[in-house]
C-alpha atoms as a PDB file:
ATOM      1  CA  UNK A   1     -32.298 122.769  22.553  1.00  0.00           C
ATOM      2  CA  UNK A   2     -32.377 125.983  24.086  1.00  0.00           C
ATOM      3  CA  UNK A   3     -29.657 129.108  23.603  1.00  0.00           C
ATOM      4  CA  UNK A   4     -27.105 127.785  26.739  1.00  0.00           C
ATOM      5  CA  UNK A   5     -27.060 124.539  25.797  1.00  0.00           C
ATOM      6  CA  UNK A   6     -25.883 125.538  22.605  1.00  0.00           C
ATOM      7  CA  UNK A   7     -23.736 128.010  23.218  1.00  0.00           C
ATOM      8  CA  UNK A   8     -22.206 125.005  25.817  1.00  0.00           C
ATOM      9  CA  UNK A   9     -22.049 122.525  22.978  1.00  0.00           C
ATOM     10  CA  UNK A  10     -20.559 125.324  20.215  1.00  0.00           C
ATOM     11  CA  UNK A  11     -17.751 126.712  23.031  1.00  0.00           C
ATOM     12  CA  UNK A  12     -17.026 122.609  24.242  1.00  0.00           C
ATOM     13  CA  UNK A  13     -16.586 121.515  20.092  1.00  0.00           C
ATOM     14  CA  UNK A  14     -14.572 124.744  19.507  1.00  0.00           C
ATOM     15  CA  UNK A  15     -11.730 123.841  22.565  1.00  0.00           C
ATOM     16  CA  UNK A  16     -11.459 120.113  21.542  1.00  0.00           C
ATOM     17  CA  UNK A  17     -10.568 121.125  17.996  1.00  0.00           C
ATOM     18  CA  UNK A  18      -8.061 124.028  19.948  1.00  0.00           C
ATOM     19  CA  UNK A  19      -6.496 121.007  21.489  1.00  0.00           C
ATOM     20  CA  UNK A  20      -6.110 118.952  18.253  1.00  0.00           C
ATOM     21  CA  UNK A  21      -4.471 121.827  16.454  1.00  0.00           C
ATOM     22  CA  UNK A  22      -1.740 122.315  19.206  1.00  0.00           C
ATOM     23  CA  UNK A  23      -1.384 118.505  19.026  1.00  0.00           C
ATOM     24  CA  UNK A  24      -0.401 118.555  15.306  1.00  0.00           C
ATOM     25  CA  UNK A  25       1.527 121.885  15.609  1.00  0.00           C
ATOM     26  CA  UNK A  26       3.874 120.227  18.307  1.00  0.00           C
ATOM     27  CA  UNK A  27       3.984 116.942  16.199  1.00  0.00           C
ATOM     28  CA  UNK A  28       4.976 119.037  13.076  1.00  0.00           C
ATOM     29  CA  UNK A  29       8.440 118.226  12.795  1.00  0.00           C
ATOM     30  CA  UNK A  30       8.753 114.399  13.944  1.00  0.00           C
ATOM     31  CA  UNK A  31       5.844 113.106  11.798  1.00  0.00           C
ATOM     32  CA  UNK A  32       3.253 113.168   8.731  1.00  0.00           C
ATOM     33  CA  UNK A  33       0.512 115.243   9.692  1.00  0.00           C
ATOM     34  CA  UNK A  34      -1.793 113.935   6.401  1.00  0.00           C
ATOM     35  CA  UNK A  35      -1.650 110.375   8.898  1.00  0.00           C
ATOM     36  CA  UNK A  36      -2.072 113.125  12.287  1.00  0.00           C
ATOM     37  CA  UNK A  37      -5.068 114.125   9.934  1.00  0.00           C
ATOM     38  CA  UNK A  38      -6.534 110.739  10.104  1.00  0.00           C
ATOM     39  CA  UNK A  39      -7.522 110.705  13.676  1.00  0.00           C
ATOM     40  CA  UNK A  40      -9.669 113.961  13.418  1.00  0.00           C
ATOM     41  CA  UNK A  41     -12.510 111.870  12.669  1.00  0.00           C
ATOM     42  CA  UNK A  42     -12.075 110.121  15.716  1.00  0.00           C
ATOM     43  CA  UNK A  43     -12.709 113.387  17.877  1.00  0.00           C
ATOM     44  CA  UNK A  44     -16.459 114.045  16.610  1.00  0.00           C
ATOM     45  CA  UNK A  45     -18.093 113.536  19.796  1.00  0.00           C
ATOM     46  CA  UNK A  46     -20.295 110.516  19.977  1.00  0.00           C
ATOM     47  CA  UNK A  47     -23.304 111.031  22.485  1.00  0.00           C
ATOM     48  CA  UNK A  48     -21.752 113.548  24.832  1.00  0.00           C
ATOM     49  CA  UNK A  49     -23.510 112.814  27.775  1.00  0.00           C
ATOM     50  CA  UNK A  50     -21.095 113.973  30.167  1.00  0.00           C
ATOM     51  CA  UNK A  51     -21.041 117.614  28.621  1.00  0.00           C
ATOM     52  CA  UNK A  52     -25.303 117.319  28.730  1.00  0.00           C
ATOM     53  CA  UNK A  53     -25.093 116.492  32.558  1.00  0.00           C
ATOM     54  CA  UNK A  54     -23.542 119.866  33.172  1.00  0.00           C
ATOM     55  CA  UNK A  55     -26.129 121.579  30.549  1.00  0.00           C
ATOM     56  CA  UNK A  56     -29.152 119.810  32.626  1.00  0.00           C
ATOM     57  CA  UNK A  57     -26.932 120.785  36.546  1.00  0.00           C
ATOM     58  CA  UNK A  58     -25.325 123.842  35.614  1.00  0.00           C
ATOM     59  CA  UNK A  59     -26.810 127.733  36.373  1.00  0.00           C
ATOM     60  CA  UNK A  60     -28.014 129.140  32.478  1.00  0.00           C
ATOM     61  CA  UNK A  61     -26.040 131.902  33.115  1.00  0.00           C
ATOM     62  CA  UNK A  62     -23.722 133.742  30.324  1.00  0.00           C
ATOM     63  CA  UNK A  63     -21.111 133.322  32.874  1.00  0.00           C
ATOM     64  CA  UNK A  64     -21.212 129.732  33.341  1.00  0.00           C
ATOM     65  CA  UNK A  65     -20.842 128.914  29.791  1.00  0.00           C
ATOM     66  CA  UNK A  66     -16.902 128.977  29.116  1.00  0.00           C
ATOM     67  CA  UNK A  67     -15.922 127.219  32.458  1.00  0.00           C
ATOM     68  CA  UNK A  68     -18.607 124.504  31.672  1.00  0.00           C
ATOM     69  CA  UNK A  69     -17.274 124.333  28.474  1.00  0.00           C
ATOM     70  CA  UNK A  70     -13.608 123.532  29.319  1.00  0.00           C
ATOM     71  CA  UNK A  71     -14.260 121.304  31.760  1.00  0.00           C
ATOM     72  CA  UNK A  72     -16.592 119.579  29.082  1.00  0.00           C
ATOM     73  CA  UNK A  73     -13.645 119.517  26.179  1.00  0.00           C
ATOM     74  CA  UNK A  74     -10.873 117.947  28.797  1.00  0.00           C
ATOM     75  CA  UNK A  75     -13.819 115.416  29.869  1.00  0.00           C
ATOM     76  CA  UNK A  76     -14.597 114.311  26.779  1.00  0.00           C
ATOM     77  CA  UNK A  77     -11.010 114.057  25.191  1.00  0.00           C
ATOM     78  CA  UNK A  78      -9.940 111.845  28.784  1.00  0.00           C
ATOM     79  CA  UNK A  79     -13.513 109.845  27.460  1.00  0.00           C
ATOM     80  CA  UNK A  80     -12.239 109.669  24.103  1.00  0.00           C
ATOM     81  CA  UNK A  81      -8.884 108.416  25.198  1.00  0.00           C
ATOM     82  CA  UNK A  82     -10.338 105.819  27.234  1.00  0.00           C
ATOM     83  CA  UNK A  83     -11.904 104.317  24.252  1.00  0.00           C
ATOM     84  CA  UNK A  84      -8.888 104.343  22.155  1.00  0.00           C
ATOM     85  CA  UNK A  85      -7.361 102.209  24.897  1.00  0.00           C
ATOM     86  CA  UNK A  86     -10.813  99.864  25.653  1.00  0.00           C
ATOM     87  CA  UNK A  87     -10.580  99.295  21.689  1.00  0.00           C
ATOM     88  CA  UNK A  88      -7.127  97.969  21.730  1.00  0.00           C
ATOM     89  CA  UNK A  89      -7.936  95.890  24.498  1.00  0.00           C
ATOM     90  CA  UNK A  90     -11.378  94.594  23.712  1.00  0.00           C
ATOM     91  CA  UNK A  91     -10.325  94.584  20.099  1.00  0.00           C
ATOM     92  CA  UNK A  92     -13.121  96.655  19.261  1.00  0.00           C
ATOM     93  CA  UNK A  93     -13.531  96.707  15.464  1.00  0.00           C
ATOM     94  CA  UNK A  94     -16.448  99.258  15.433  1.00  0.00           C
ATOM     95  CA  UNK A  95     -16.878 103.143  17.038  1.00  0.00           C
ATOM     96  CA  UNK A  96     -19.025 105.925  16.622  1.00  0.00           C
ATOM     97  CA  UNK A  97     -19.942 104.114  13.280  1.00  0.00           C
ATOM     98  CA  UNK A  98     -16.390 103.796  11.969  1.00  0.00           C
ATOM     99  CA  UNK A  99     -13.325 101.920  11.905  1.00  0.00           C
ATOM    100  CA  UNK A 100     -11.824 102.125  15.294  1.00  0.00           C
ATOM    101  CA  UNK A 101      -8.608 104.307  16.090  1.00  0.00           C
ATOM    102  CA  UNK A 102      -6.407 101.293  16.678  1.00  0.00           C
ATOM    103  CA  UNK A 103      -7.209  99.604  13.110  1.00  0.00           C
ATOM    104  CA  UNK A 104      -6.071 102.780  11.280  1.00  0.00           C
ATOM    105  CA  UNK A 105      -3.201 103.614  12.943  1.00  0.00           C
ATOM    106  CA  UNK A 106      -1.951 100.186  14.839  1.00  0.00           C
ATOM    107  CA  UNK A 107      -2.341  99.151  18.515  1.00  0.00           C
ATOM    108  CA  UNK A 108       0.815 101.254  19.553  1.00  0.00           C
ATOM    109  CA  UNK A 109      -0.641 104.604  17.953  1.00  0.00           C
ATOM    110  CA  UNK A 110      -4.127 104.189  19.308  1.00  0.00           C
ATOM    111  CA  UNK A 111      -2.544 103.921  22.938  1.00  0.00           C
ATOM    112  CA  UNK A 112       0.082 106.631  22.750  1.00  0.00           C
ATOM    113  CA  UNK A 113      -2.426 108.913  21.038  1.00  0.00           C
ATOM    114  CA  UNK A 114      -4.851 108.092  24.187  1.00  0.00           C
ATOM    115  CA  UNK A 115      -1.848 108.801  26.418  1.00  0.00           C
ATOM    116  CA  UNK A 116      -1.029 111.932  24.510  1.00  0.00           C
ATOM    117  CA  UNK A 117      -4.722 113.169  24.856  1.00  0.00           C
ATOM    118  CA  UNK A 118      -4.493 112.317  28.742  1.00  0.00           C
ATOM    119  CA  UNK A 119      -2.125 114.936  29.020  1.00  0.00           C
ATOM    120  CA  UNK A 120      -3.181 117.659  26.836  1.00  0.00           C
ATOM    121  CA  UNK A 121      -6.942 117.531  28.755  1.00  0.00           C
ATOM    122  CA  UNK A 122      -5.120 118.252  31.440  1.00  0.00           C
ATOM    123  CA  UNK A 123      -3.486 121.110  30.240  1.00  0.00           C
ATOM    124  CA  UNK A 124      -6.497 122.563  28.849  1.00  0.00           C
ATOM    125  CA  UNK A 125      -7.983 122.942  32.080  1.00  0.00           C
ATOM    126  CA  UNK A 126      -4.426 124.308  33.532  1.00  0.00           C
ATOM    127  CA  UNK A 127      -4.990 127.218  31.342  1.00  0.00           C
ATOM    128  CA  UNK A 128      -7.287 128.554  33.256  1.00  0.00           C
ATOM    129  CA  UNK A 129      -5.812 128.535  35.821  1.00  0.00           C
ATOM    130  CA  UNK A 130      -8.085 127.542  38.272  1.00  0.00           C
ATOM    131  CA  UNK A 131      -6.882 124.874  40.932  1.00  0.00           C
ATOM    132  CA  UNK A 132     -10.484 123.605  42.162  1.00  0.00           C
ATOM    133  CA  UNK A 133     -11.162 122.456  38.566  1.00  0.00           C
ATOM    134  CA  UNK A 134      -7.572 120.934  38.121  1.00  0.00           C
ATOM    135  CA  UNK A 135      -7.422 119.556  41.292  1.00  0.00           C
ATOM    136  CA  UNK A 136     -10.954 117.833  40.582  1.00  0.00           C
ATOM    137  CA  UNK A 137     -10.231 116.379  37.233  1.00  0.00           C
ATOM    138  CA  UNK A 138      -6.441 115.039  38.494  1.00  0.00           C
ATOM    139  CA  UNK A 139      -8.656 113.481  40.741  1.00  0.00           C
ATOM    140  CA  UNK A 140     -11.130 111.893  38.810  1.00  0.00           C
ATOM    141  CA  UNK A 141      -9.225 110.905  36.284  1.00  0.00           C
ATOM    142  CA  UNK A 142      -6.699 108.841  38.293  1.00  0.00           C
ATOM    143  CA  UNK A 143      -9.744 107.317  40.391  1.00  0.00           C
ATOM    144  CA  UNK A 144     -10.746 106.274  36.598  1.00  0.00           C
ATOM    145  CA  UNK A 145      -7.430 104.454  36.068  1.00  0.00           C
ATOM    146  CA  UNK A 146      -7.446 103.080  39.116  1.00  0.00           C
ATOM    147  CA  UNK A 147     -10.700 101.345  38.627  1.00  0.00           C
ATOM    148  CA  UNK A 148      -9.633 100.395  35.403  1.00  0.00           C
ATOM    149  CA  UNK A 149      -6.929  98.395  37.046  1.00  0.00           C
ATOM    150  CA  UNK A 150      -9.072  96.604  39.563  1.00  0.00           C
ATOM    151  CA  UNK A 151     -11.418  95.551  37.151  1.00  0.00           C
ATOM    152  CA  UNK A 152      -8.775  94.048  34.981  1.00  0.00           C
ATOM    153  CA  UNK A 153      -6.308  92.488  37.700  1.00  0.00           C
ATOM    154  CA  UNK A 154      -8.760  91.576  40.343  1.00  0.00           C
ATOM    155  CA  UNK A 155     -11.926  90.927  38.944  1.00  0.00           C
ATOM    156  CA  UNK A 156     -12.013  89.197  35.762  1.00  0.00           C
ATOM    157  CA  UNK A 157     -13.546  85.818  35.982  1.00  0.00           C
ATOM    158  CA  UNK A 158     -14.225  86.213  39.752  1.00  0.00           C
ATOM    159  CA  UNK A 159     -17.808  85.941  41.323  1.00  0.00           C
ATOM    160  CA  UNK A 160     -17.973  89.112  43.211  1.00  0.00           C
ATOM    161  CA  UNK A 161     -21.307  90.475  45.173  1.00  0.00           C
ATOM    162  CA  UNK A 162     -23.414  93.732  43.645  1.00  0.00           C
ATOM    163  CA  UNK A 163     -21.813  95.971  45.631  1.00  0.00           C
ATOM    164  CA  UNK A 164     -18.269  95.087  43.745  1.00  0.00           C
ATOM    165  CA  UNK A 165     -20.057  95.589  40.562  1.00  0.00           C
ATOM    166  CA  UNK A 166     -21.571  99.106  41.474  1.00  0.00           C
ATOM    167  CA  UNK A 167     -17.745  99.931  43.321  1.00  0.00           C
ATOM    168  CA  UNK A 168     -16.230  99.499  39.579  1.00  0.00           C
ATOM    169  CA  UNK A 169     -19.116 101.014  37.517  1.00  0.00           C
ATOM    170  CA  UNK A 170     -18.773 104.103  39.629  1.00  0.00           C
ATOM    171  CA  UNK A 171     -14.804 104.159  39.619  1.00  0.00           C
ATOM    172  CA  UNK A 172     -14.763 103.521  35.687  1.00  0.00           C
ATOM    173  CA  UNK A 173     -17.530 105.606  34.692  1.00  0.00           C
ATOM    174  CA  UNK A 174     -19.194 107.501  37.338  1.00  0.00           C
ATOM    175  CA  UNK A 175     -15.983 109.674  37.879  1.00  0.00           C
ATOM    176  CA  UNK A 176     -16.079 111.745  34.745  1.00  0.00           C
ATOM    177  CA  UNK A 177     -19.603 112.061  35.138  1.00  0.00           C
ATOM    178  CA  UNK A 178     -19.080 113.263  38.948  1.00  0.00           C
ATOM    179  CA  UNK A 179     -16.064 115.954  37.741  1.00  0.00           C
ATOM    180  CA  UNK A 180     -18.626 117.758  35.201  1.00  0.00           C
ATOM    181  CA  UNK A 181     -21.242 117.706  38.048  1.00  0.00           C
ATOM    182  CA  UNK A 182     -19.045 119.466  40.843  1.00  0.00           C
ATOM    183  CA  UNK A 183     -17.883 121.733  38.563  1.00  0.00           C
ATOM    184  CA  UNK A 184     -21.675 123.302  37.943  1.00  0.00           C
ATOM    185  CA  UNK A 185     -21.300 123.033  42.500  1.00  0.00           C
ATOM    186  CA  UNK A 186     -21.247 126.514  44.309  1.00  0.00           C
ATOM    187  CA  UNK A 187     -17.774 126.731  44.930  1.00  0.00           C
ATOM    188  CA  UNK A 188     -18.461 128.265  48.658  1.00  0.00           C
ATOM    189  CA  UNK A 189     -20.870 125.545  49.672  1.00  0.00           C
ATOM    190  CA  UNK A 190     -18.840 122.691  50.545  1.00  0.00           C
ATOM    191  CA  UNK A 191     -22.294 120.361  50.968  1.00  0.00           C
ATOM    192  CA  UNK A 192     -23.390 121.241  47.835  1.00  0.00           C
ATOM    193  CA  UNK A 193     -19.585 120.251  45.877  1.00  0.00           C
ATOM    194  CA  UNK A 194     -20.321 116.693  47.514  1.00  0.00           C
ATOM    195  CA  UNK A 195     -23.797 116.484  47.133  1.00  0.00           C
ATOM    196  CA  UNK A 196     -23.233 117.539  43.292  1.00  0.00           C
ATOM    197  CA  UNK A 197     -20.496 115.316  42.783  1.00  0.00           C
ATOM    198  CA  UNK A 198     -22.131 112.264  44.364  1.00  0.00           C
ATOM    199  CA  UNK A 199     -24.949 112.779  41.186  1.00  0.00           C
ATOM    200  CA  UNK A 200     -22.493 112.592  38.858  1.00  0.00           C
ATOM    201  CA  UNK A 201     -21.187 109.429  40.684  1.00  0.00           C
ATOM    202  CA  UNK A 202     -24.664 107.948  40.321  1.00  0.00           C
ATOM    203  CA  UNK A 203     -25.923 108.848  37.036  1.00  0.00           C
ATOM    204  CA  UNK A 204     -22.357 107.732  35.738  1.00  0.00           C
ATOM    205  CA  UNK A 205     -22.710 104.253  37.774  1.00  0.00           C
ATOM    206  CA  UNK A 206     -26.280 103.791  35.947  1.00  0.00           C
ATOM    207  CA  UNK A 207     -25.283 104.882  32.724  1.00  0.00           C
ATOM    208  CA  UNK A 208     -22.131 101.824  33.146  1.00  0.00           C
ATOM    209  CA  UNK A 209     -24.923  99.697  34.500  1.00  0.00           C
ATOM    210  CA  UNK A 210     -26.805 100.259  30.934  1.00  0.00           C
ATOM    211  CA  UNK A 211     -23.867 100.076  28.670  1.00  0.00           C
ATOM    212  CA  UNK A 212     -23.197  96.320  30.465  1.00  0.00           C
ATOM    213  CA  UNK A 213     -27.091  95.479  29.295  1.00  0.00           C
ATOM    214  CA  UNK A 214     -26.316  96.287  26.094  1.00  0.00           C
ATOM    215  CA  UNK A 215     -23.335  94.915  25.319  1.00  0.00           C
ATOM    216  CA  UNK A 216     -25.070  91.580  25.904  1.00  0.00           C
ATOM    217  CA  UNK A 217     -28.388  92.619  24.302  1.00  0.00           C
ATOM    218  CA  UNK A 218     -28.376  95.396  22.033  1.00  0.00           C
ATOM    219  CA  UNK A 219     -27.131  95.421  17.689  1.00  0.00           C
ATOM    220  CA  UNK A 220     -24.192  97.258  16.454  1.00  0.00           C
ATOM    221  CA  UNK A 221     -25.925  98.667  14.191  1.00  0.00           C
ATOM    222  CA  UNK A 222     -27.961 100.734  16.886  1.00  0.00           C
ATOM    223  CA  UNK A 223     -25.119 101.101  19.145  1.00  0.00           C
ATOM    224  CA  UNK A 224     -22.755 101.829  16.601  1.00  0.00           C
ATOM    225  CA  UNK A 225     -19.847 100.240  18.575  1.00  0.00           C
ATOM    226  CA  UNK A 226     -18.497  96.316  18.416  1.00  0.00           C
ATOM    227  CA  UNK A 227     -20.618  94.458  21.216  1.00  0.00           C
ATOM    228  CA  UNK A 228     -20.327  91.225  23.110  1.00  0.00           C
ATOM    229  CA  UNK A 229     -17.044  92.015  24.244  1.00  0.00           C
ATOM    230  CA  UNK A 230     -17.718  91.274  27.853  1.00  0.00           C
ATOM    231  CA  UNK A 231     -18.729  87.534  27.593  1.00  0.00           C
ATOM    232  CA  UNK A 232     -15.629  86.885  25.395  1.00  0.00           C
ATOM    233  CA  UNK A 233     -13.406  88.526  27.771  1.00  0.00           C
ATOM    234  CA  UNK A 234     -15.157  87.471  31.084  1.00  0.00           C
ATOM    235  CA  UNK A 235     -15.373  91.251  31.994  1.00  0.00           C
ATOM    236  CA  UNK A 236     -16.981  91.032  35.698  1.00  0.00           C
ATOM    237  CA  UNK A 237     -20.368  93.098  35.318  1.00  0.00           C
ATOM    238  CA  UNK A 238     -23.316  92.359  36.715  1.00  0.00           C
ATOM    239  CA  UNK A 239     -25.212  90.904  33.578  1.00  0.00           C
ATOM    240  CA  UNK A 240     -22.395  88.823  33.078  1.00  0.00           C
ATOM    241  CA  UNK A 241     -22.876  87.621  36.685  1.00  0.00           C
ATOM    242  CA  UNK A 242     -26.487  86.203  35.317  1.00  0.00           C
ATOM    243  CA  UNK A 243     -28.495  89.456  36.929  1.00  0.00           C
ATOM    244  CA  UNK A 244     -31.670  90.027  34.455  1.00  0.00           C
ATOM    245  CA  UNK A 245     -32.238  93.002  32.313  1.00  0.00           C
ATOM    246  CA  UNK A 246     -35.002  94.126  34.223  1.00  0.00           C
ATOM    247  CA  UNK A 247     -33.067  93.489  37.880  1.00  0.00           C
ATOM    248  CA  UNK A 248     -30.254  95.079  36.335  1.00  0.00           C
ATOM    249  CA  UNK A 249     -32.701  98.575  35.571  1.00  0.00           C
ATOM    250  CA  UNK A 250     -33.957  98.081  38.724  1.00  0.00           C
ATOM    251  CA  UNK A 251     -30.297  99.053  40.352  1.00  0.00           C
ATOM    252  CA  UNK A 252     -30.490 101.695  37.611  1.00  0.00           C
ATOM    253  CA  UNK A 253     -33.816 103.246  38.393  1.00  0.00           C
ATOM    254  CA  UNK A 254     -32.814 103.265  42.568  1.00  0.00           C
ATOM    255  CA  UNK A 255     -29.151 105.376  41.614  1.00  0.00           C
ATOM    256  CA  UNK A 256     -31.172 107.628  39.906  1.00  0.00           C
ATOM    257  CA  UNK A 257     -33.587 108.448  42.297  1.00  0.00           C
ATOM    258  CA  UNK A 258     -30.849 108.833  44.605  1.00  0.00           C
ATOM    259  CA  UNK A 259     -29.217 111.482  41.943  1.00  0.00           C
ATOM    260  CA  UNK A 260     -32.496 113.551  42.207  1.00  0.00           C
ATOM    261  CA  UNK A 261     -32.933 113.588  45.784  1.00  0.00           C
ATOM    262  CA  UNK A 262     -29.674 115.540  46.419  1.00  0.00           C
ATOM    263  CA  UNK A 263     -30.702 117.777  44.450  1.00  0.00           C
ATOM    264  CA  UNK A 264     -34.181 118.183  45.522  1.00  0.00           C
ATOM    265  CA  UNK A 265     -34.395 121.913  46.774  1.00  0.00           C
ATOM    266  CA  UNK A 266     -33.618 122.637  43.113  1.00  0.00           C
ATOM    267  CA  UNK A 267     -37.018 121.649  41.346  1.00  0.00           C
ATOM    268  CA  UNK A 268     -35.797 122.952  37.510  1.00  0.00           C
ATOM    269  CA  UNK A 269     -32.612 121.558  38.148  1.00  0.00           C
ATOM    270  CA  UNK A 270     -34.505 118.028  39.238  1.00  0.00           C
ATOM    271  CA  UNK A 271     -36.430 118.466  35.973  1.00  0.00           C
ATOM    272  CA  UNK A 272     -33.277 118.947  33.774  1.00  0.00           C
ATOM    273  CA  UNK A 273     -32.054 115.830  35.851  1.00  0.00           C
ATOM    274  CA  UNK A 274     -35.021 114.008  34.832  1.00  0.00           C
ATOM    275  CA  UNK A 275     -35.180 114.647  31.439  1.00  0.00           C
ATOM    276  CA  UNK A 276     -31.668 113.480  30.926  1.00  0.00           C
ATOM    277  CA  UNK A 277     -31.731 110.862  32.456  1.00  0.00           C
ATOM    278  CA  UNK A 278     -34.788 109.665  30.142  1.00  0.00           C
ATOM    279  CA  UNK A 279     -32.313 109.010  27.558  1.00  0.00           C
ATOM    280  CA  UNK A 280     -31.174 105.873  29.747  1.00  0.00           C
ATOM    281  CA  UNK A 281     -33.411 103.631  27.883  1.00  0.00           C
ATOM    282  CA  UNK A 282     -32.845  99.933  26.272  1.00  0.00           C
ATOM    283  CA  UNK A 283     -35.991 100.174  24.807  1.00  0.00           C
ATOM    284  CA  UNK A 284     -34.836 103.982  23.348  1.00  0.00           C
ATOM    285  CA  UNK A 285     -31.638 101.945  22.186  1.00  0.00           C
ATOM    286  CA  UNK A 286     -31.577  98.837  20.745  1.00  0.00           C
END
């Protein structure tokens, strides 16, 4: 790993635990902070492969690094909350390797602390006071919510086409991928804001479109998460529809080669792309 991604990773780990410090400073008084204590462990980041799509799309420039890095900490605190709240509802026993959030500290603390970690992402990236960013990740994040909703209310059980099933794997996941990506965008080049954002909207939609494989194929011992959850709650994916593995990485392969097109007059940054997106493997995985 060379010296920025590093330095990217070190900054990124060094804001989150910023964030859980003010969190049990402004809890002091109402509550035990030995059972505040207790969710630490739930913050060690997991795969971070939102923070490595900005290492792999942003400039490796000493400048770069403490922007990246906040928007990389409020990204993957909104991802972590979002899994507190998926483990509730898919009654997830298993994350990361441990004990989910939920069976520790009840179904009511595992949501408020996800609501409570909503907010405070968002504040990080208030601090620095820069309203592109904000603006963004505002964005994003309530294009996340709302494609939570759809996928709950409207399509559970329901035969849908492909293009419904790419629709929600791009609103659920592709957005936080898409926020990191425009944020590593010249911000005076309006084509390249959209054309970077619309990467993150693809390799997030084929990263969803791999998680929904193996839920339904891979162990929990390699994943390190509970599995089969879709099937028992009729989630509406396209493996669940009866799609193959290998039709399903098909639909994978295509988004990605979109993702590296836009980005084409950038031949390093296509190889970053490339090499990152090797990771999005069921053979590497299961």
């Amino acid at each position: 790993m060379d010296s920025f991604a590093d330095q990217v990773f070190d900054r990124t780990a060094k804001y989150i635990e910023q964030v859980f410090n003010r969190l049990g400073e402004s809890v002091s008084k109402a509550s035990d902070l030995n059972r505040l204590e207790e969710v630490r462990k739930h913050l060690r980041p997991g795969k971070m492969l939102r923070t490595q799509l900005g290492i792999a799309l942003c400039e490796h420039a000493e400048a770069n690094i403490d922007s990246l890095a906040r928007a990389s900490a409020a990204t993957e605190m909104i991802h972590t909350a979002t899994l507190f709240h998926d483990d509730v509802i898919d009654g997830g026993m298993i994350r990361r390797n441990q004990d989910t959030l939920w069976r520790e500290v009840g179904t009511t603390g595992a949501i408020l602390l996800g609501d409570l970690f909503f907010s405070t992402a968002i504040d990080l990236l208030l601090e620095a006071d820069d309203l592109f960013l904000a603006k963004s990740f505002v964005g994003k994040v309530r294009e996340l919510c709302l494609a939570e909703v759809e996928h709950e209310l409207l399509f559970r059980s329901n035969k849908a086409e492909i293009q419904d099933a790419l629709h929600l794997a791009r609103g659920k996941t592709g957005t936080l991928f898409a926020f990191i990506a425009e944020s590593c965008a010249d911000r005076t080049n309006a084509q390249e804001i959209k054309n970077y954002a619309e990467v993150g909207y693809l390799v997030g939609t084929a990263y969803q479109l791999l998680d929904d494989i193996l839920d339904e194929v891979g162990t929990e011992e390699s994943m390190g998460k509970t599995l089969h959850t879709d099937k028992e709650r009729e989630k509406f994916t396209l493996v669940q529809q009866g799609w193959s593995k290998e039709a399903v990485e098909e639909q994978m392969q295509n988004l990605e080669e979109q993702a590296c097109a836009l980005i084409a007059k950038s031949p390093d940054k296509v190889t970053r792309l490339r090499a990152y997106i090797g990771q999005f493997s069921v053979s590497k995985l299961t």
